[in-house]
C-alpha atoms as a PDB file:
ATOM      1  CA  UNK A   1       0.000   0.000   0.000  1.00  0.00           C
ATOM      2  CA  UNK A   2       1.703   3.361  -0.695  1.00  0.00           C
ATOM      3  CA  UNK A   3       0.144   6.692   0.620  1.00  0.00           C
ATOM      4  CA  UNK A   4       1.333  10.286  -0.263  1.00  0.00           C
ATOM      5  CA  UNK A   5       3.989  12.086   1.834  1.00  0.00           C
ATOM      6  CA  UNK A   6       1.988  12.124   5.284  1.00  0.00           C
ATOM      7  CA  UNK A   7       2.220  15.099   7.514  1.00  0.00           C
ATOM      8  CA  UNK A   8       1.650  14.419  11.337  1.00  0.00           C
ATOM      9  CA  UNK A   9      -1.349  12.367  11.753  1.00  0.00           C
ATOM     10  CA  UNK A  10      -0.786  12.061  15.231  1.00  0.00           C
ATOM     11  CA  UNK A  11      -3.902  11.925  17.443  1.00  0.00           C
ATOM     12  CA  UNK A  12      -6.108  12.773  14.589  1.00  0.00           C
ATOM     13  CA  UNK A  13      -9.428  11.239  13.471  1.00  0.00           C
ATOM     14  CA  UNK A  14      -9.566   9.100  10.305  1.00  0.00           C
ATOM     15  CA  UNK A  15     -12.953   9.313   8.716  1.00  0.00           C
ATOM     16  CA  UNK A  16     -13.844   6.840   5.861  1.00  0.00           C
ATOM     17  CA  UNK A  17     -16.482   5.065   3.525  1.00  0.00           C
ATOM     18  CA  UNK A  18     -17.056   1.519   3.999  1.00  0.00           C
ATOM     19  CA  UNK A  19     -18.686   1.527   0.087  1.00  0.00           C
ATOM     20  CA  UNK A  20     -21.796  -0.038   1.628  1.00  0.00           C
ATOM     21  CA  UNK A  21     -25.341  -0.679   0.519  1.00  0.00           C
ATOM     22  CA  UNK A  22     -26.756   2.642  -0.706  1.00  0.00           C
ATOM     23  CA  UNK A  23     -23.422   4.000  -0.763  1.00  0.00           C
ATOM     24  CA  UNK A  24     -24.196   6.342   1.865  1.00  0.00           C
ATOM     25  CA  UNK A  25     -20.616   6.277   3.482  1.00  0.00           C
ATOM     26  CA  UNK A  26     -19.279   7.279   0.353  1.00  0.00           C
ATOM     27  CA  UNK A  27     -22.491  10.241  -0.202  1.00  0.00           C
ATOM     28  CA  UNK A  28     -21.719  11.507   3.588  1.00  0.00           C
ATOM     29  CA  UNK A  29     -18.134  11.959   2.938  1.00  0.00           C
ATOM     30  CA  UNK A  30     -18.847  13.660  -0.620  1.00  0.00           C
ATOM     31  CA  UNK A  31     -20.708  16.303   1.262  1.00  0.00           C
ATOM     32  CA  UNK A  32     -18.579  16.663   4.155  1.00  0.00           C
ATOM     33  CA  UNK A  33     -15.698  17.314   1.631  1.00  0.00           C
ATOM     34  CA  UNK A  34     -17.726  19.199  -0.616  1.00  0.00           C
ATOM     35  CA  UNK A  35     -18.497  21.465   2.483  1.00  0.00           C
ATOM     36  CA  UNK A  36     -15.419  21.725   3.332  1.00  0.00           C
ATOM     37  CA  UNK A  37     -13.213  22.339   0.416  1.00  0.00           C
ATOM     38  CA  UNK A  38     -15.338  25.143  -0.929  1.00  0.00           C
ATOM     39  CA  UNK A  39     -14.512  27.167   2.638  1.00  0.00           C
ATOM     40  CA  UNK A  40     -11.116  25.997   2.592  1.00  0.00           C
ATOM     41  CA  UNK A  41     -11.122  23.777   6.399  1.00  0.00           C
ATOM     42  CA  UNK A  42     -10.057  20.958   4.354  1.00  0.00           C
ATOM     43  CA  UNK A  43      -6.741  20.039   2.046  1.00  0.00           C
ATOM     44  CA  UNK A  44      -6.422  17.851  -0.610  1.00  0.00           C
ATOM     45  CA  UNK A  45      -3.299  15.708   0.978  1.00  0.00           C
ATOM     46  CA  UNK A  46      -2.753  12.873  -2.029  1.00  0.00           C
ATOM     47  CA  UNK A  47      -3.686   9.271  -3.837  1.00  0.00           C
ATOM     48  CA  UNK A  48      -3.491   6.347  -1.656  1.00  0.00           C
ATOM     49  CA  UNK A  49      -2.258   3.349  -3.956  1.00  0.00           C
ATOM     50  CA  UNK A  50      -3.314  -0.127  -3.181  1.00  0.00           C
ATOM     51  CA  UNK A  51      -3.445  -3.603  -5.277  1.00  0.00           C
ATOM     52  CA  UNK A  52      -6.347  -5.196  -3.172  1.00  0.00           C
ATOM     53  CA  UNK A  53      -8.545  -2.167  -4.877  1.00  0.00           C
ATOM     54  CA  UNK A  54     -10.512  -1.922  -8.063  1.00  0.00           C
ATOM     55  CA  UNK A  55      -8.526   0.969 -10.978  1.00  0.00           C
ATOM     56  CA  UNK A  56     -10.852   3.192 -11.764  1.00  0.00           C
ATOM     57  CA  UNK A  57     -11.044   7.296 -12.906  1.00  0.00           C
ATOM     58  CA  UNK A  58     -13.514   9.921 -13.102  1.00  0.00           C
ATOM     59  CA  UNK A  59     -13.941  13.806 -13.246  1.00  0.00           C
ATOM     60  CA  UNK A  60     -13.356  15.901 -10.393  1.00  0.00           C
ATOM     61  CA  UNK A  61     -15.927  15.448  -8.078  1.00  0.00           C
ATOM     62  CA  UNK A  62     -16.532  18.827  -6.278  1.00  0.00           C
ATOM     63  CA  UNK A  63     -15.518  21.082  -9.210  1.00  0.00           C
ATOM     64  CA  UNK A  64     -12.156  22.521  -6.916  1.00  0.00           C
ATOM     65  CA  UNK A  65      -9.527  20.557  -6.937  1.00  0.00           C
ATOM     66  CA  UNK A  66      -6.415  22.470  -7.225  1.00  0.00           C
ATOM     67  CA  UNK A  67      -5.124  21.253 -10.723  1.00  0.00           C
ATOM     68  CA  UNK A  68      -6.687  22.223 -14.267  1.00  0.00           C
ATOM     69  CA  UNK A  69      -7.970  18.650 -15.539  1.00  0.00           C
ATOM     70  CA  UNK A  70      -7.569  16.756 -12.126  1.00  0.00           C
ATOM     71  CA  UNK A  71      -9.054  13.471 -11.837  1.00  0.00           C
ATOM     72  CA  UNK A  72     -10.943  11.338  -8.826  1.00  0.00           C
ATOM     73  CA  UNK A  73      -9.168   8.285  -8.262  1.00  0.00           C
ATOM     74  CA  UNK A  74     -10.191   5.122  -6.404  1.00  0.00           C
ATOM     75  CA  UNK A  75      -8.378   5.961  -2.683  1.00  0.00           C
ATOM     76  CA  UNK A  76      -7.904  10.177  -1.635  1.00  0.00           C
ATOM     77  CA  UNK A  77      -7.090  11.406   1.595  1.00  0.00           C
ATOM     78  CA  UNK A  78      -7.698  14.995   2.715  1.00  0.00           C
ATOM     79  CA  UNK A  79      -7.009  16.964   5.685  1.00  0.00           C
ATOM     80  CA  UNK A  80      -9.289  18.684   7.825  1.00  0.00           C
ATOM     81  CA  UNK A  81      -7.439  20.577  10.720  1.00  0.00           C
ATOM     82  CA  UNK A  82     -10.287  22.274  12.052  1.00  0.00           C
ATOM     83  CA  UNK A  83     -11.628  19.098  12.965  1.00  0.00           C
ATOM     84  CA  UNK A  84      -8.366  17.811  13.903  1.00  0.00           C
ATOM     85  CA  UNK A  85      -9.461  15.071  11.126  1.00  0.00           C
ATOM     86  CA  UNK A  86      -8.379  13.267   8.094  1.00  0.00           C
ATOM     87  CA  UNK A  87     -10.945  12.377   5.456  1.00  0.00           C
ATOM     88  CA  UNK A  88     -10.523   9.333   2.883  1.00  0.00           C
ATOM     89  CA  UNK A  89     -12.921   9.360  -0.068  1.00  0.00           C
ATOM     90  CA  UNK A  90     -12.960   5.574  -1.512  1.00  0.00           C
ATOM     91  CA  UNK A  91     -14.855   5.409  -5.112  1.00  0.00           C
ATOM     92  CA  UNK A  92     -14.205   1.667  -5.753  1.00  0.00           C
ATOM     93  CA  UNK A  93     -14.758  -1.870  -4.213  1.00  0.00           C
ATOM     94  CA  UNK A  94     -12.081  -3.918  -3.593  1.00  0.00           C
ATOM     95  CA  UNK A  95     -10.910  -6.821  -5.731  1.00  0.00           C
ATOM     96  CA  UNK A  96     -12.417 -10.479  -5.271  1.00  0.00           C
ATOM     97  CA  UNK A  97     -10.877 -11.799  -2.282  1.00  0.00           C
ATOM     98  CA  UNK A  98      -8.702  -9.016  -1.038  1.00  0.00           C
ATOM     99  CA  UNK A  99     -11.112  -7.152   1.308  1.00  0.00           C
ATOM    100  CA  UNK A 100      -9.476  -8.334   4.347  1.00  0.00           C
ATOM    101  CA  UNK A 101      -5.768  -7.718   3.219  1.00  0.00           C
ATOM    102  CA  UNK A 102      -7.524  -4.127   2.478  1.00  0.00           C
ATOM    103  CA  UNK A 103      -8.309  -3.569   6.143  1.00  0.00           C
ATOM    104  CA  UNK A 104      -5.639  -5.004   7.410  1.00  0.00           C
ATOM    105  CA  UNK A 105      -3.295  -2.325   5.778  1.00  0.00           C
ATOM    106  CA  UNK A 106      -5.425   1.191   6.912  1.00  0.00           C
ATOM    107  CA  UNK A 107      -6.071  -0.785  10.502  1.00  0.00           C
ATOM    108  CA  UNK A 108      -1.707  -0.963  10.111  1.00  0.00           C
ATOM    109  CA  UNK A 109      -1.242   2.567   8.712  1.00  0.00           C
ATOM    110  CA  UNK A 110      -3.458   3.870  11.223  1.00  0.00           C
ATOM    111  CA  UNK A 111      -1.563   2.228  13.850  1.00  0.00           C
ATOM    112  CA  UNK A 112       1.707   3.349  12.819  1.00  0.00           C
ATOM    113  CA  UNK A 113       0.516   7.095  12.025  1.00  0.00           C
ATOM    114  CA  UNK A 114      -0.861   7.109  16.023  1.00  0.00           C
ATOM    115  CA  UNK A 115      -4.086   8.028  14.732  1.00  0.00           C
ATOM    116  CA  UNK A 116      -6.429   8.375  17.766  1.00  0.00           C
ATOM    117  CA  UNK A 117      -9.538   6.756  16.920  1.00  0.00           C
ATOM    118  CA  UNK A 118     -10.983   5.479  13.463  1.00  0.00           C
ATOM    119  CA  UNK A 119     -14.927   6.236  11.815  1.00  0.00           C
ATOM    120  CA  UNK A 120     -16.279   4.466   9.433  1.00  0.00           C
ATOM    121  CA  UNK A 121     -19.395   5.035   7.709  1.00  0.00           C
ATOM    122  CA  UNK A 122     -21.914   2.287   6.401  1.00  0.00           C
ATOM    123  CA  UNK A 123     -25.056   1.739   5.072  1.00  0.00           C
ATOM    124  CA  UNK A 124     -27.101  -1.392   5.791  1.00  0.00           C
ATOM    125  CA  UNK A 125     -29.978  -3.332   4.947  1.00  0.00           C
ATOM    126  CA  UNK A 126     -32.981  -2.530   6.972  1.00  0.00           C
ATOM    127  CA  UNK A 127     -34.654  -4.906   5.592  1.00  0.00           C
ATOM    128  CA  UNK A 128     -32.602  -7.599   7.606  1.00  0.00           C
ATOM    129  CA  UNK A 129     -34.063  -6.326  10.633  1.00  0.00           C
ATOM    130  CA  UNK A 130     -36.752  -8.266  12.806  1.00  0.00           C
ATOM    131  CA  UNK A 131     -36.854  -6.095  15.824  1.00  0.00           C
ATOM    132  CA  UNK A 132     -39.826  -4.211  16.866  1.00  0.00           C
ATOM    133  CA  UNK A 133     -37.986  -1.793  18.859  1.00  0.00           C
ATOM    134  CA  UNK A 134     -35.166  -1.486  15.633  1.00  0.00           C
ATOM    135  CA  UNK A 135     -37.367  -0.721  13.420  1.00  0.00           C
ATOM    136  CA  UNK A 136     -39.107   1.688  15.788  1.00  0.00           C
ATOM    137  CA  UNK A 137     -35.633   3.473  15.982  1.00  0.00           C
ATOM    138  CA  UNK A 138     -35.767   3.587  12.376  1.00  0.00           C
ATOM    139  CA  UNK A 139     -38.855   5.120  11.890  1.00  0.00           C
ATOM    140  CA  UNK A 140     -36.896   8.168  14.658  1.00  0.00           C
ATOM    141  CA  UNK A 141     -34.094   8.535  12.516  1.00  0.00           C
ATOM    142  CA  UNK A 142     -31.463   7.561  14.388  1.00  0.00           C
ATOM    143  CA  UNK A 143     -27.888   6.754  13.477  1.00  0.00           C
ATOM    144  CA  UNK A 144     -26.706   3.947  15.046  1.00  0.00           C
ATOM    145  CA  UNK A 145     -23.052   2.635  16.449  1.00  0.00           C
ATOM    146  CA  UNK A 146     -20.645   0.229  17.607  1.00  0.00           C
ATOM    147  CA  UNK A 147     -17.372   1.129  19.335  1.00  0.00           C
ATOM    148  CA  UNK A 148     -14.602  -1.248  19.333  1.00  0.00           C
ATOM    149  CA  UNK A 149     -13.266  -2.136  23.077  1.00  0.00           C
ATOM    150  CA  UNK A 150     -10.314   0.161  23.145  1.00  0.00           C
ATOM    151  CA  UNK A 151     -12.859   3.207  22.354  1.00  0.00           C
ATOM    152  CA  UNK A 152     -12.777   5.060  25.592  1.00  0.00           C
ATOM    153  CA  UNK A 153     -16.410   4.573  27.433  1.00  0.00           C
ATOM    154  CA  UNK A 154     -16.653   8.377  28.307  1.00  0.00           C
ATOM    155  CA  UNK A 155     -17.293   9.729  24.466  1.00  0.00           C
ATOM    156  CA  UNK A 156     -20.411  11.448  24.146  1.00  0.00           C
ATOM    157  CA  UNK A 157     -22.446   9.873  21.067  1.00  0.00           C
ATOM    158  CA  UNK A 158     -25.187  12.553  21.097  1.00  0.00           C
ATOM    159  CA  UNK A 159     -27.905  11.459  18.717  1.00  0.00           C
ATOM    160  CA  UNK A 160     -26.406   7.847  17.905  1.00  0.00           C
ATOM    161  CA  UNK A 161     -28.109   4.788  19.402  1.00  0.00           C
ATOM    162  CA  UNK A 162     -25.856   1.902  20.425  1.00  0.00           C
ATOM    163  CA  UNK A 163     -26.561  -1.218  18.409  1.00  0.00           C
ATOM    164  CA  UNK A 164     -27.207  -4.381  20.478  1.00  0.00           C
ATOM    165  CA  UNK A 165     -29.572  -6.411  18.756  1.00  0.00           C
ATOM    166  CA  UNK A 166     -28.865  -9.754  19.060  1.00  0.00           C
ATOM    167  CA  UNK A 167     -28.845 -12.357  16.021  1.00  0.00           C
ATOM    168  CA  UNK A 168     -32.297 -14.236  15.473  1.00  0.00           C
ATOM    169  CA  UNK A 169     -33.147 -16.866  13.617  1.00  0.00           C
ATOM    170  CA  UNK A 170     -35.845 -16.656  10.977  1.00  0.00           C
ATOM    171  CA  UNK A 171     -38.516 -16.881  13.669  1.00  0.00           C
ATOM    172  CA  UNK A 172     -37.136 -14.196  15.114  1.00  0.00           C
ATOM    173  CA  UNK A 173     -36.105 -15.867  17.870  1.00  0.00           C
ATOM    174  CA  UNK A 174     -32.283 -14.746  20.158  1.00  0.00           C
ATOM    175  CA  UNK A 175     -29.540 -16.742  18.907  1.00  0.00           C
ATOM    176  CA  UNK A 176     -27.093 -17.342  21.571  1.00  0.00           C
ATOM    177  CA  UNK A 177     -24.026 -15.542  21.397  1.00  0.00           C
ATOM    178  CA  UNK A 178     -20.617 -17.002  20.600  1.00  0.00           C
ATOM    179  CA  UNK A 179     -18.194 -16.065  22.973  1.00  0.00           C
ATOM    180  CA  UNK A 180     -15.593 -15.262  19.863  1.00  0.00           C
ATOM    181  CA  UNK A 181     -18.117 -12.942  18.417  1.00  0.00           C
ATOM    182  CA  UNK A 182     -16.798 -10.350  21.274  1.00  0.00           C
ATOM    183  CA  UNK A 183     -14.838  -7.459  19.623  1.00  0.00           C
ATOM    184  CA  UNK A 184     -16.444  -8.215  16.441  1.00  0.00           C
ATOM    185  CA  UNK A 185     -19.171  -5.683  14.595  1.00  0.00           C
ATOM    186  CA  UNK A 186     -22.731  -7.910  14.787  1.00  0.00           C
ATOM    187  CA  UNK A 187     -23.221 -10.209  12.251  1.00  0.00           C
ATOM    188  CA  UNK A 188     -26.791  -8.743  11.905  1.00  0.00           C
ATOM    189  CA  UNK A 189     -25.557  -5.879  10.136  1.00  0.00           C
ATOM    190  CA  UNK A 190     -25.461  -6.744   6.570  1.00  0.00           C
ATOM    191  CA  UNK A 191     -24.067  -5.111   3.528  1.00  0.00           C
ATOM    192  CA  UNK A 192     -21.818  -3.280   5.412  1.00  0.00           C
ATOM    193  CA  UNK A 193     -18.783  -3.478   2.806  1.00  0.00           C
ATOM    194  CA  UNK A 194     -15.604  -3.279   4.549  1.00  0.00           C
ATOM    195  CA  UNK A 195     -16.995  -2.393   8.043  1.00  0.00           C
ATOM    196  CA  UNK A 196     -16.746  -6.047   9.277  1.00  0.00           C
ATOM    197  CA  UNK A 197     -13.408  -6.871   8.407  1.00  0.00           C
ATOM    198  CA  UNK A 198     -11.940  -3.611   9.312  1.00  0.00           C
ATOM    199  CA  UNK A 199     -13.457  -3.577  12.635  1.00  0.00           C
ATOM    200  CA  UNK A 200     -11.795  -6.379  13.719  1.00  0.00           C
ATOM    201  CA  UNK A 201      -8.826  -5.356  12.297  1.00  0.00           C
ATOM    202  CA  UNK A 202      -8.391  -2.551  14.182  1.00  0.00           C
ATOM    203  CA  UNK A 203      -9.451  -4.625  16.912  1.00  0.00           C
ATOM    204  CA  UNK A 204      -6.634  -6.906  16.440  1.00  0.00           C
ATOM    205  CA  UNK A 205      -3.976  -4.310  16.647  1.00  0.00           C
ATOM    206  CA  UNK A 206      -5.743  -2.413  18.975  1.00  0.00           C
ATOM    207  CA  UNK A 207      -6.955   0.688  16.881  1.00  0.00           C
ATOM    208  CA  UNK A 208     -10.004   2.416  18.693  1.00  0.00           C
ATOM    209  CA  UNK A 209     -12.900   2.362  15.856  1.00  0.00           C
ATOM    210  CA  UNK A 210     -15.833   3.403  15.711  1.00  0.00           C
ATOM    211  CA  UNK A 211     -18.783   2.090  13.164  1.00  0.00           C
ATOM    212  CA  UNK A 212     -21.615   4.312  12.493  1.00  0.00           C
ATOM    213  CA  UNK A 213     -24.416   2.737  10.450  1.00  0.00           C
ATOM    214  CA  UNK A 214     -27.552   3.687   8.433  1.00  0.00           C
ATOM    215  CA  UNK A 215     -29.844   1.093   8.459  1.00  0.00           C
ATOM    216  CA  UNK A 216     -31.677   2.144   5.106  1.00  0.00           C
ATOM    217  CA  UNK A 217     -33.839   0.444   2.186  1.00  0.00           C
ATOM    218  CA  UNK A 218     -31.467   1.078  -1.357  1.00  0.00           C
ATOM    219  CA  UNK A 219     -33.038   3.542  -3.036  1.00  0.00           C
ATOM    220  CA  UNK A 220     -32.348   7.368  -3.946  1.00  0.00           C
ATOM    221  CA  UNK A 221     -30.353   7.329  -0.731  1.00  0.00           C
ATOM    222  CA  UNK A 222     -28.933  11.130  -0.703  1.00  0.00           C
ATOM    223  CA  UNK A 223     -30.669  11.778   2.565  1.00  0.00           C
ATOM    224  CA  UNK A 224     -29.403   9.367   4.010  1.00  0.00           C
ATOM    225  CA  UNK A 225     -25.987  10.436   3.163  1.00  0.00           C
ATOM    226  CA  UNK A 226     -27.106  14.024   4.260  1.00  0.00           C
ATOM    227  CA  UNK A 227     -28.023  12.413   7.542  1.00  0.00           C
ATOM    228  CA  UNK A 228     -25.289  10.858   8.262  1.00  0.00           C
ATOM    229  CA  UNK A 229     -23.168  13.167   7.844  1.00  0.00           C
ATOM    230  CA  UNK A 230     -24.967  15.650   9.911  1.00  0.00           C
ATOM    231  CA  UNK A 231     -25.337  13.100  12.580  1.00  0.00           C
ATOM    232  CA  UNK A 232     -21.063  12.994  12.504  1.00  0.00           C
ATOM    233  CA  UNK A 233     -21.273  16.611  13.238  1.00  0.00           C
ATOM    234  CA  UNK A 234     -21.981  16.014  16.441  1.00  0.00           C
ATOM    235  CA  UNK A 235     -18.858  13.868  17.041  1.00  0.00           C
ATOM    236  CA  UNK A 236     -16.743  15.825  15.075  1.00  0.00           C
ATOM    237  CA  UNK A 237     -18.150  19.301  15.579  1.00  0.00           C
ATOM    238  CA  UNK A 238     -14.842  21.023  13.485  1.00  0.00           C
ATOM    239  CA  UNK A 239     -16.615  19.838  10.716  1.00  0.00           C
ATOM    240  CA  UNK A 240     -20.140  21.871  10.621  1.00  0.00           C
ATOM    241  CA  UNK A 241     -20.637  23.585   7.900  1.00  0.00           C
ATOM    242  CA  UNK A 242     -19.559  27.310   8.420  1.00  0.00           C
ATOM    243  CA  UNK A 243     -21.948  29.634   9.084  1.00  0.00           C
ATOM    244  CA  UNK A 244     -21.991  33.561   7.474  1.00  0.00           C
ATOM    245  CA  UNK A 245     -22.741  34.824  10.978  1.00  0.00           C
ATOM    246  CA  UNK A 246     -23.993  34.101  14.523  1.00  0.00           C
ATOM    247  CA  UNK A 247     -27.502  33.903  13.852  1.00  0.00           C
ATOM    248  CA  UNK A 248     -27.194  32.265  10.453  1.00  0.00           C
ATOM    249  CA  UNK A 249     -26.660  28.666  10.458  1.00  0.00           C
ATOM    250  CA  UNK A 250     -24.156  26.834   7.972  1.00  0.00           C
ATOM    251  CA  UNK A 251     -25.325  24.955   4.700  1.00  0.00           C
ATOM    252  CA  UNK A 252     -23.931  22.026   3.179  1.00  0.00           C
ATOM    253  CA  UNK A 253     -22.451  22.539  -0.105  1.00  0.00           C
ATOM    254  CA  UNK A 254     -23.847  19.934  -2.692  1.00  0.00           C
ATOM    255  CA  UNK A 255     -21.121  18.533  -4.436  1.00  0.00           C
ATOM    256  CA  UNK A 256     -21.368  18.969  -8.423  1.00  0.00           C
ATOM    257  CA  UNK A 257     -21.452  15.708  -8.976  1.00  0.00           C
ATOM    258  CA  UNK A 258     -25.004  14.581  -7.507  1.00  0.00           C
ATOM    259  CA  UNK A 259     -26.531  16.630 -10.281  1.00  0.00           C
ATOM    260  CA  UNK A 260     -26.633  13.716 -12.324  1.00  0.00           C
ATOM    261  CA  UNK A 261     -27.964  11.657  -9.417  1.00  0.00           C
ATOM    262  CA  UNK A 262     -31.461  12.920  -9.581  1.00  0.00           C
ATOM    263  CA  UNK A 263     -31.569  14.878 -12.966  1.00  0.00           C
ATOM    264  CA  UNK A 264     -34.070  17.281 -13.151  1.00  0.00           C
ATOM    265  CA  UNK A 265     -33.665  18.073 -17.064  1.00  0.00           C
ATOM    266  CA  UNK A 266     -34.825  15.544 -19.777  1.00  0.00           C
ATOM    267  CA  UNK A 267     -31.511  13.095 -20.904  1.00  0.00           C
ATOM    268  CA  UNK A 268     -29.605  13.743 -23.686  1.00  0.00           C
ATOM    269  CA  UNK A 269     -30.374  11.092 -26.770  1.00  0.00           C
ATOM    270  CA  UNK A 270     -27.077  10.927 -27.476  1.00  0.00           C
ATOM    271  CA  UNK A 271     -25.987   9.043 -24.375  1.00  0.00           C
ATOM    272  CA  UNK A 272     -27.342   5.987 -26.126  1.00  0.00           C
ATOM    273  CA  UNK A 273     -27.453   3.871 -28.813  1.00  0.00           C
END
């Protein structure tokens, strides 16, 4: 794995996509950068280069990165020092088989850089779900989280509901749980992407991480991305959007590239044959 030059990320927050179901992760940290680029609180630091992920290109994203012609690639970091925070955008999935060597290298990396605590943001199938009080929580809003064992207890989670469901069968019945399911994310959160494996990575080497999940049904899932990003606000309060004054509250900035998420003029013909 080779990542760009690093300045001191010493005691500083890694945020990061787990390219989940809806891609929500990926949407919240698109408008958290978005945000943050256009009121310069965040730096575009480099490429991160890795063999266990998918090649792939695309346009600039937000419509300000600092080169003429610059491209998205599949791994960028950026640095965020109001929120005493780095940011990785990830735009592809990994290749077959390699998610776990994948994890293993950032929950490495982040060991070695002293980073003080890892987020990860997922989206997940709601539709998994068979309990009442869950899907109650649901229907509130709420973001939901798991903290790995090293995360220190006294963290204020504001909004975010803990997640302890328990497994259940297809009756709905509690499964018992396995005693080597402890320090593991719960296997009743599916499509997570990489949230799983690089949980207990970090675990492993003793990386504090935290998981923050969306349950969500796949859909047009930009307010869910919206949402979750707002909810990471309240961890990370250095990244609010900025406000013009006291009594005017910041707005997210929409990145340029949703517009073709939800177009609102008629297709061109020519885009097919």
């Amino acid at each position: 794995m080779s990542f760009p030059s690093s300045p001191d990320f010493e005691n500083k927050t890694l945020v990061l996509p787990a390219v989940s179901f809806g891609n929500v992760g990926q949407l919240a940290v698109d408008i958290l950068l978005s945000t943050a680029l256009s009121s310069s609180d965040a730096q575009h630091s480099g490429h991160v280069q890795s063999r266990h992920l998918l090649p792939v290109a695309g346009s600039d994203p937000f419509g300000i990165l600092p080169s003429p012609g610059a491209i998205a690639t599949p791994c960028e970091l950026y640095t965020c020092p109001r929120a005493n925070a780095v940011i990785m955008q990830r735009r592809s999935m990994c290749a077959k088989g390699r998610s776990n060597n994948f994890a293993v290298e950032i929950a490495t990396w982040c060991k070695e850089q002293k980073f003080s605590q890892v987020v990860i943001l997922a989206g997940a199938d709601s539709g998994s779900l068979r309990d009442r009080s869950m899907h109650a929580a649901l229907q509130q809003g709420l973001i939901h989280f798991v903290a790995s064992s090293s995360v220190k207890d006294e963290l204020d989670y504001g909004s975010w509901q803990r997640f302890t469901q328990q497994e259940r069968d297809p009756n709905g019945d509690l499964l018992v749980a396995s005693a080597s399911d402890s320090g593991t994310l719960p296997s009743n959160i599916h499509k997570g992407g990489l949230s799983k494996r690089l949980f207990a990575a970090c675990e492993s080497v003793e990386m504090p991480i935290i998981s923050l999940v969306c349950f969500i049904s796949e859909g047009y899932n930009v307010p869910d991305g919206v949402r979750m990003a707002t909810s990471l606000c309240e961890h990370l309060p250095g990244l609010t959007p900025k406000g013009m004054n006291e009594s005017e509250p910041g707005k997210w900035i929409i990145p340029s590239s949703w517009n073709s998420l939800a177009p609102t003029a008629p297709v061109e013909a020519d885009m097919f044959y």
